[in-house]
Each structure stands twice: as C-alpha cells, then as structure tokens.
Protein backbone atom coordinates (compact mmCIF):
# COMPACT_ATOMS: atom_id res chain seq x y z
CA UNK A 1 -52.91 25.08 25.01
CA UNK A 2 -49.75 26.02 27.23
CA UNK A 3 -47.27 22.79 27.76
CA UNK A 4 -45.86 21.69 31.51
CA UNK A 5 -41.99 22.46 31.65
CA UNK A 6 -42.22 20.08 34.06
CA UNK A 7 -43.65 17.01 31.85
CA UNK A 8 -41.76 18.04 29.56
CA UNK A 9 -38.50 17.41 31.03
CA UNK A 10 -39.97 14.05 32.10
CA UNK A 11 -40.69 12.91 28.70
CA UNK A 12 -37.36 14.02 27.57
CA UNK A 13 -35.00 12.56 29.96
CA UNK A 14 -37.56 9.23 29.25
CA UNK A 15 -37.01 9.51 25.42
CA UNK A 16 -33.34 10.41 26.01
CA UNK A 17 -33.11 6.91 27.79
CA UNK A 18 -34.58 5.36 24.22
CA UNK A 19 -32.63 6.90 21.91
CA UNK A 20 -30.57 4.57 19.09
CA UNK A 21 -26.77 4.63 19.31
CA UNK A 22 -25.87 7.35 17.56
CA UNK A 23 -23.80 4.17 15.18
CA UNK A 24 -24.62 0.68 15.33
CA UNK A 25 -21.58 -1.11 13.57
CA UNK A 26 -22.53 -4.29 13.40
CA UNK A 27 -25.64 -3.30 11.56
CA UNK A 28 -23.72 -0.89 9.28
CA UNK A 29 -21.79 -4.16 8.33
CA UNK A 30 -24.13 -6.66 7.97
CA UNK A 31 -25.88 -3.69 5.47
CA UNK A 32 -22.43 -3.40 3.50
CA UNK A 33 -22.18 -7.09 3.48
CA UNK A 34 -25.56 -7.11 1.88
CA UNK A 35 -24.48 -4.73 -0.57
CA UNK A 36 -21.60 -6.72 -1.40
CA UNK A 37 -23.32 -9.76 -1.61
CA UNK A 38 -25.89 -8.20 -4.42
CA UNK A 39 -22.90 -6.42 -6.11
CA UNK A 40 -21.43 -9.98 -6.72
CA UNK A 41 -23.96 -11.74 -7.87
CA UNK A 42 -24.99 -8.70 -10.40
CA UNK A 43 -21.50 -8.94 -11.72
CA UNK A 44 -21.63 -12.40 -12.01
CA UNK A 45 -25.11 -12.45 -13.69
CA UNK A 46 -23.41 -9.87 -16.08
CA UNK A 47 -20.86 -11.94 -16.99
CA UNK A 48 -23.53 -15.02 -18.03
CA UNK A 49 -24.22 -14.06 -21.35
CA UNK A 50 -20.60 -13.11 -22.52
CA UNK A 51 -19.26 -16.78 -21.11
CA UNK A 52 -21.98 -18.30 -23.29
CA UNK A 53 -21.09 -16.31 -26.13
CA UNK A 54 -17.82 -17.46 -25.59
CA UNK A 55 -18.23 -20.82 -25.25
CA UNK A 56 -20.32 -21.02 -28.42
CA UNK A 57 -17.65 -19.17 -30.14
CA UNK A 58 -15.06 -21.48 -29.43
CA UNK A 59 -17.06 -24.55 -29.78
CA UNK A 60 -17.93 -23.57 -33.11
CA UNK A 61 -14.24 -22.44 -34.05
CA UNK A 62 -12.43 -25.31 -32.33
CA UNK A 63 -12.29 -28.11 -35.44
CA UNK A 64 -10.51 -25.05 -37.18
CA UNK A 65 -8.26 -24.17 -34.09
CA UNK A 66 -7.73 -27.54 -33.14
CA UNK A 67 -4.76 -28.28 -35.74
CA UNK A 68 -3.16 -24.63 -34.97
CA UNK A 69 -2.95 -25.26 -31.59
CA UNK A 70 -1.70 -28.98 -31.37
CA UNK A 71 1.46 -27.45 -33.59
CA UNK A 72 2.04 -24.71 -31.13
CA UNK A 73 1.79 -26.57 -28.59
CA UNK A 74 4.94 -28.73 -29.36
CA UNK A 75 6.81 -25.49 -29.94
CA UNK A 76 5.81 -23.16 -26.98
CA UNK A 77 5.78 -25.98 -24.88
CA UNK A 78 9.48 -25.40 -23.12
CA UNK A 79 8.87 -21.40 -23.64
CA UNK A 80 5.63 -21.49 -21.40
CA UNK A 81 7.36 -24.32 -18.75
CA UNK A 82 10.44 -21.93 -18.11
CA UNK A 83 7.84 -18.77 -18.22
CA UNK A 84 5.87 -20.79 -15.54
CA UNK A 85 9.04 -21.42 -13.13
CA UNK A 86 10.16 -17.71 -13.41
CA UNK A 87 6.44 -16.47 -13.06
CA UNK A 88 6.92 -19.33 -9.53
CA UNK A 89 10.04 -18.30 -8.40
CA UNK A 90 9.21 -14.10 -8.68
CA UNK A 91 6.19 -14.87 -6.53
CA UNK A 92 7.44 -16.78 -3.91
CA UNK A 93 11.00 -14.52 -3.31
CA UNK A 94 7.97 -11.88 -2.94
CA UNK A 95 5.89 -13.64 -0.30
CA UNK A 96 8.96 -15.22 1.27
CA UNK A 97 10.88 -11.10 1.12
CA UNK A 98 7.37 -9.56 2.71
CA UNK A 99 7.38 -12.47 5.49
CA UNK A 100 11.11 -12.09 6.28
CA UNK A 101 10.83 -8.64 6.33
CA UNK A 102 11.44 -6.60 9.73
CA UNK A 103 8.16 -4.44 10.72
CA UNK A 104 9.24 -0.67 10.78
C-alpha cells in the first residue's frame, strides 16, 4: 500500500496547526507549585513526630528545669535585652543601608 504525497502534506500542515506549544509556562508553574506544595507539607509531616517528642520531653523535664531557669532568668535578663537591641539595630542599618542604596 503506496501513500498520497499529496494527503500527506494535507494531514501534516492540519496536524502542524494542532501541535502543543513547544512550552506552556503557566502549566510548568502551576506543576512546580504542586511540587512545592507536596514538598511542604512532607517536611512538615516529618517534623510531627520530633515536635511531639519534644514536647513530651520538656513536659516531663520542666518541674526539674523550672527552678534553673527562673534563677537565670534574673541574671541573663539585661544580657539578652541589650543582645536583643544590638541583634534590632544590626538589622534595621541593613534594611535601611540596602534601601538607601544607589542601584549600579
């Protein structure tokens, strides 16, 4: 069975009018969006059973921390008030230096 050049070139140039876009964007990022999405929420999921963990830990070690902490507390307490103003002042001559800076 021979084929028709002629139908041929007919159903070409009709399947070249159908073709895809060689890259549809918007589909590429709802996809990576997607991906994303389920990337998150695995991480997250992950991260259950070591928060629980946690959380048990600590509740069962707090009546023992408790006392510890209170003491330290009164101590550290101007250490970790100027560490917080520093830490406040470093980040905000940053954001204020990138703003204020000329583009170039």
């Amino acid at each position: 069975m021979t084929s028709d050049p002629m139908a041929d070139r007919a159903l070409s140039a009709f399947f070249a009018d159908a073709l895809p876009p060689a890259r549809d964007l918007a589909f590429e990022a709802r996809v990576a969006a997607k991906i994303a999405r389920r990337r998150a929420v695995a991480t997250v999921a992950a991260l259950v059973p070591w928060t629980i963990a946690a959380s048990v830990l600590l509740w069962v070690l707090g009546p023992l921390l408790g006392p510890v902490v209170d003491g330290l507390a009164e101590t550290l307490a101007p250490a970790a008030t100027i560490l917080a103003l520093t830490a406040l002042a470093v980040v905000t001559s940053v954001a204020a230096g990138r703003r204020l800076s000329p583009i170039g």
